[in-house]
C-alpha atoms as a PDB file:
ATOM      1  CA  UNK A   1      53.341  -4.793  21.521  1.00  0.00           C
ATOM      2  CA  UNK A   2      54.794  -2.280  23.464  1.00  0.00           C
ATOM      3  CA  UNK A   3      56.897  -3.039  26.422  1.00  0.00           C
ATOM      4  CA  UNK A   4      57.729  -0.805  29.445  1.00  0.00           C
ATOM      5  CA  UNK A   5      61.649  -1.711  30.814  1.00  0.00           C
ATOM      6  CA  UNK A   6      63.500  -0.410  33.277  1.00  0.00           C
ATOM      7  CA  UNK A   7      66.308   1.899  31.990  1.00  0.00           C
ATOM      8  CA  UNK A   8      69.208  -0.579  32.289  1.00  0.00           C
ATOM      9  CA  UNK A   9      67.152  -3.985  31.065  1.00  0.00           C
ATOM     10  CA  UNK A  10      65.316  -1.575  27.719  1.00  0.00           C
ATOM     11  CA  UNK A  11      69.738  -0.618  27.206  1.00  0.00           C
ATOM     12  CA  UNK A  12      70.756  -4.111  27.413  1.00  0.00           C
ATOM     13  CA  UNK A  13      67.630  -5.235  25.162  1.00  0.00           C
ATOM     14  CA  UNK A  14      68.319  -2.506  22.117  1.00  0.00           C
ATOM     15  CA  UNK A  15      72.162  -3.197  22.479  1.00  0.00           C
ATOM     16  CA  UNK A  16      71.356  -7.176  21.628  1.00  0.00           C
ATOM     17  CA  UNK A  17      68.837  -6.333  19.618  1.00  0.00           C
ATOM     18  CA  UNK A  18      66.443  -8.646  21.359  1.00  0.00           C
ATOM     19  CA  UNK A  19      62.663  -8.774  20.270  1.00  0.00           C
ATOM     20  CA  UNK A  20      61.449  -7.878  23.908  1.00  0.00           C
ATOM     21  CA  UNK A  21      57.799  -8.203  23.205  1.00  0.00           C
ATOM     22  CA  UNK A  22      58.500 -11.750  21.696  1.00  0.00           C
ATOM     23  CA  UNK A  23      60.546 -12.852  25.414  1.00  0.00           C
ATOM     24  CA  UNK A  24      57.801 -12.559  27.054  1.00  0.00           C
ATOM     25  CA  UNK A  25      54.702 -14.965  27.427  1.00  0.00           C
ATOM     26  CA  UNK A  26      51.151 -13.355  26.365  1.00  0.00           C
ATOM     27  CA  UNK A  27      49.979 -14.268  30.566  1.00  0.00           C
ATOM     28  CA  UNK A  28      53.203 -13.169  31.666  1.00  0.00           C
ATOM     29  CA  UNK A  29      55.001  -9.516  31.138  1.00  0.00           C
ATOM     30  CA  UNK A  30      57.438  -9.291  33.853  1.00  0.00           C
ATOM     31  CA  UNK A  31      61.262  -7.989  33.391  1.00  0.00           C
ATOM     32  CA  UNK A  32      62.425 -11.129  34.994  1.00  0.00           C
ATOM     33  CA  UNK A  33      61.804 -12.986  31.477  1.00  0.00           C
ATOM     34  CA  UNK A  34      64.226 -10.309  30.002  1.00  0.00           C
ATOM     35  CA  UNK A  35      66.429 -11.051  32.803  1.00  0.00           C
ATOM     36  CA  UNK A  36      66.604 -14.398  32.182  1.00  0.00           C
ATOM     37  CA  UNK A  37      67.383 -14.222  28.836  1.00  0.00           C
ATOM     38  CA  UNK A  38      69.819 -11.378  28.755  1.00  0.00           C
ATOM     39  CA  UNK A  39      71.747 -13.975  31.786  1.00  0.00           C
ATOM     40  CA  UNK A  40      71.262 -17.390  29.018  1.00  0.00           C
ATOM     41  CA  UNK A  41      72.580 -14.942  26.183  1.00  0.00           C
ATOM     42  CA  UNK A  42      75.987 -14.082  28.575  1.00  0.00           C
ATOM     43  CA  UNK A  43      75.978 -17.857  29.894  1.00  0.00           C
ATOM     44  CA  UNK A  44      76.258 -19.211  26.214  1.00  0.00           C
ATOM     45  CA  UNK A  45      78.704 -16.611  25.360  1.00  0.00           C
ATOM     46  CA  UNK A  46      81.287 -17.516  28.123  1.00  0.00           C
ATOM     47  CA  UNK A  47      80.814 -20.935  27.242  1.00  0.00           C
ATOM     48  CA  UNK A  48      81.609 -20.323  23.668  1.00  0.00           C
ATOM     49  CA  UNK A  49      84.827 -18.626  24.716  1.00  0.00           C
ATOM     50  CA  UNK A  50      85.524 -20.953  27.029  1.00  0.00           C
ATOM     51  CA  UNK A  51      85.671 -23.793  24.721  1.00  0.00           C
ATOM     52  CA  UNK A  52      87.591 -21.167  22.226  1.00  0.00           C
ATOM     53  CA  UNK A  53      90.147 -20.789  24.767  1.00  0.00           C
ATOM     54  CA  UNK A  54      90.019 -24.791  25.785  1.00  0.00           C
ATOM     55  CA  UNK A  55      90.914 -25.636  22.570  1.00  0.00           C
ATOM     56  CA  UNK A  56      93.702 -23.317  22.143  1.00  0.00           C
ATOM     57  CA  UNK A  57      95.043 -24.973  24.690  1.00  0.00           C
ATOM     58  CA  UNK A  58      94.534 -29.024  24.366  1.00  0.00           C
ATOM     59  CA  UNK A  59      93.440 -28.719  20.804  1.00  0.00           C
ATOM     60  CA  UNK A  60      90.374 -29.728  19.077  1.00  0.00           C
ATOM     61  CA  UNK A  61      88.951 -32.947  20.285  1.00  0.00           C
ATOM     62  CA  UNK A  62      89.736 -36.137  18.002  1.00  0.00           C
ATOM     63  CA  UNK A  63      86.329 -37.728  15.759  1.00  0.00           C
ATOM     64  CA  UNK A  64      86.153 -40.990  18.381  1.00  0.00           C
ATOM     65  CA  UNK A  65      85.853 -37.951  21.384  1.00  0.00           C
ATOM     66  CA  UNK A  66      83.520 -36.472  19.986  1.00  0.00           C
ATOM     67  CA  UNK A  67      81.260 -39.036  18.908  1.00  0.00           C
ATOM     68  CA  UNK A  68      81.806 -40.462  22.612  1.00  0.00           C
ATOM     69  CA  UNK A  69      80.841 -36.470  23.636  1.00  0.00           C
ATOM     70  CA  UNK A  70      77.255 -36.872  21.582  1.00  0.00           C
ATOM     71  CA  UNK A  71      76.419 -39.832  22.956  1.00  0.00           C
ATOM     72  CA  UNK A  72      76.359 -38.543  26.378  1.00  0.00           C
ATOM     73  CA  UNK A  73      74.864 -35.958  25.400  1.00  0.00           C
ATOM     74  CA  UNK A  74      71.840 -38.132  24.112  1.00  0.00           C
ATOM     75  CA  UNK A  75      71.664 -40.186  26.914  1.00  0.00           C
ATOM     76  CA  UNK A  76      71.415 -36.909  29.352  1.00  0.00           C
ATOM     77  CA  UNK A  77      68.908 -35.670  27.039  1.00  0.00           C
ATOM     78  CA  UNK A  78      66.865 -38.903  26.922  1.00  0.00           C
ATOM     79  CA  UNK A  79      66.827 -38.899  30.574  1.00  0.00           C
ATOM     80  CA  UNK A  80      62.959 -38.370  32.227  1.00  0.00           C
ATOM     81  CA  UNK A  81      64.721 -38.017  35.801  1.00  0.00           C
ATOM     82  CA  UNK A  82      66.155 -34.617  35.251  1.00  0.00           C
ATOM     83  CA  UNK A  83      65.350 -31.741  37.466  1.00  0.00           C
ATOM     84  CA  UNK A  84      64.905 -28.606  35.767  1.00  0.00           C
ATOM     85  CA  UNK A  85      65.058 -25.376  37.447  1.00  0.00           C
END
């Protein structure tokens, strides 16, 4: 399917190389799907380089840290109370 962009968003698409037909929901073609995915794509680089540079600078967390990390994680991710949005 063809998809009509605005100049900058259709740049930013081809330079990630981001299936822009695919972004967007069959009963919804805006560019504020594009949007948001273009902003998660930059959020979850950042964090990647923050971590990069956290651990350059405390080191690489030990195998008890991280298995106390996951299980937060699971609990946060079990949780029905969460807000998204």
């Amino acid at each position: 399917m063809q998809v009509d962009l605005p100049t900058d968003l259709r740049e930013m698409v081809e330079q990630r190389r981001l299936p822009a037909s695919e972004l967007l929901p069959e009963a919804v073609r805006t560019e504020d799907a594009v949007r948001m995915e273009i902003h998660r794509e930059e959020l979850r680089a950042a964090s990647l380089l923050y971590t990069a540079e956290l651990a350059v600078q405390v080191g690489q967390p030990a195998p008890r840290q991280r298995a106390a990390a996951a299980e937060v994680a699971r609990r946060i991710a079990g949780r029905k109370d969460l807000k998204i949005g």
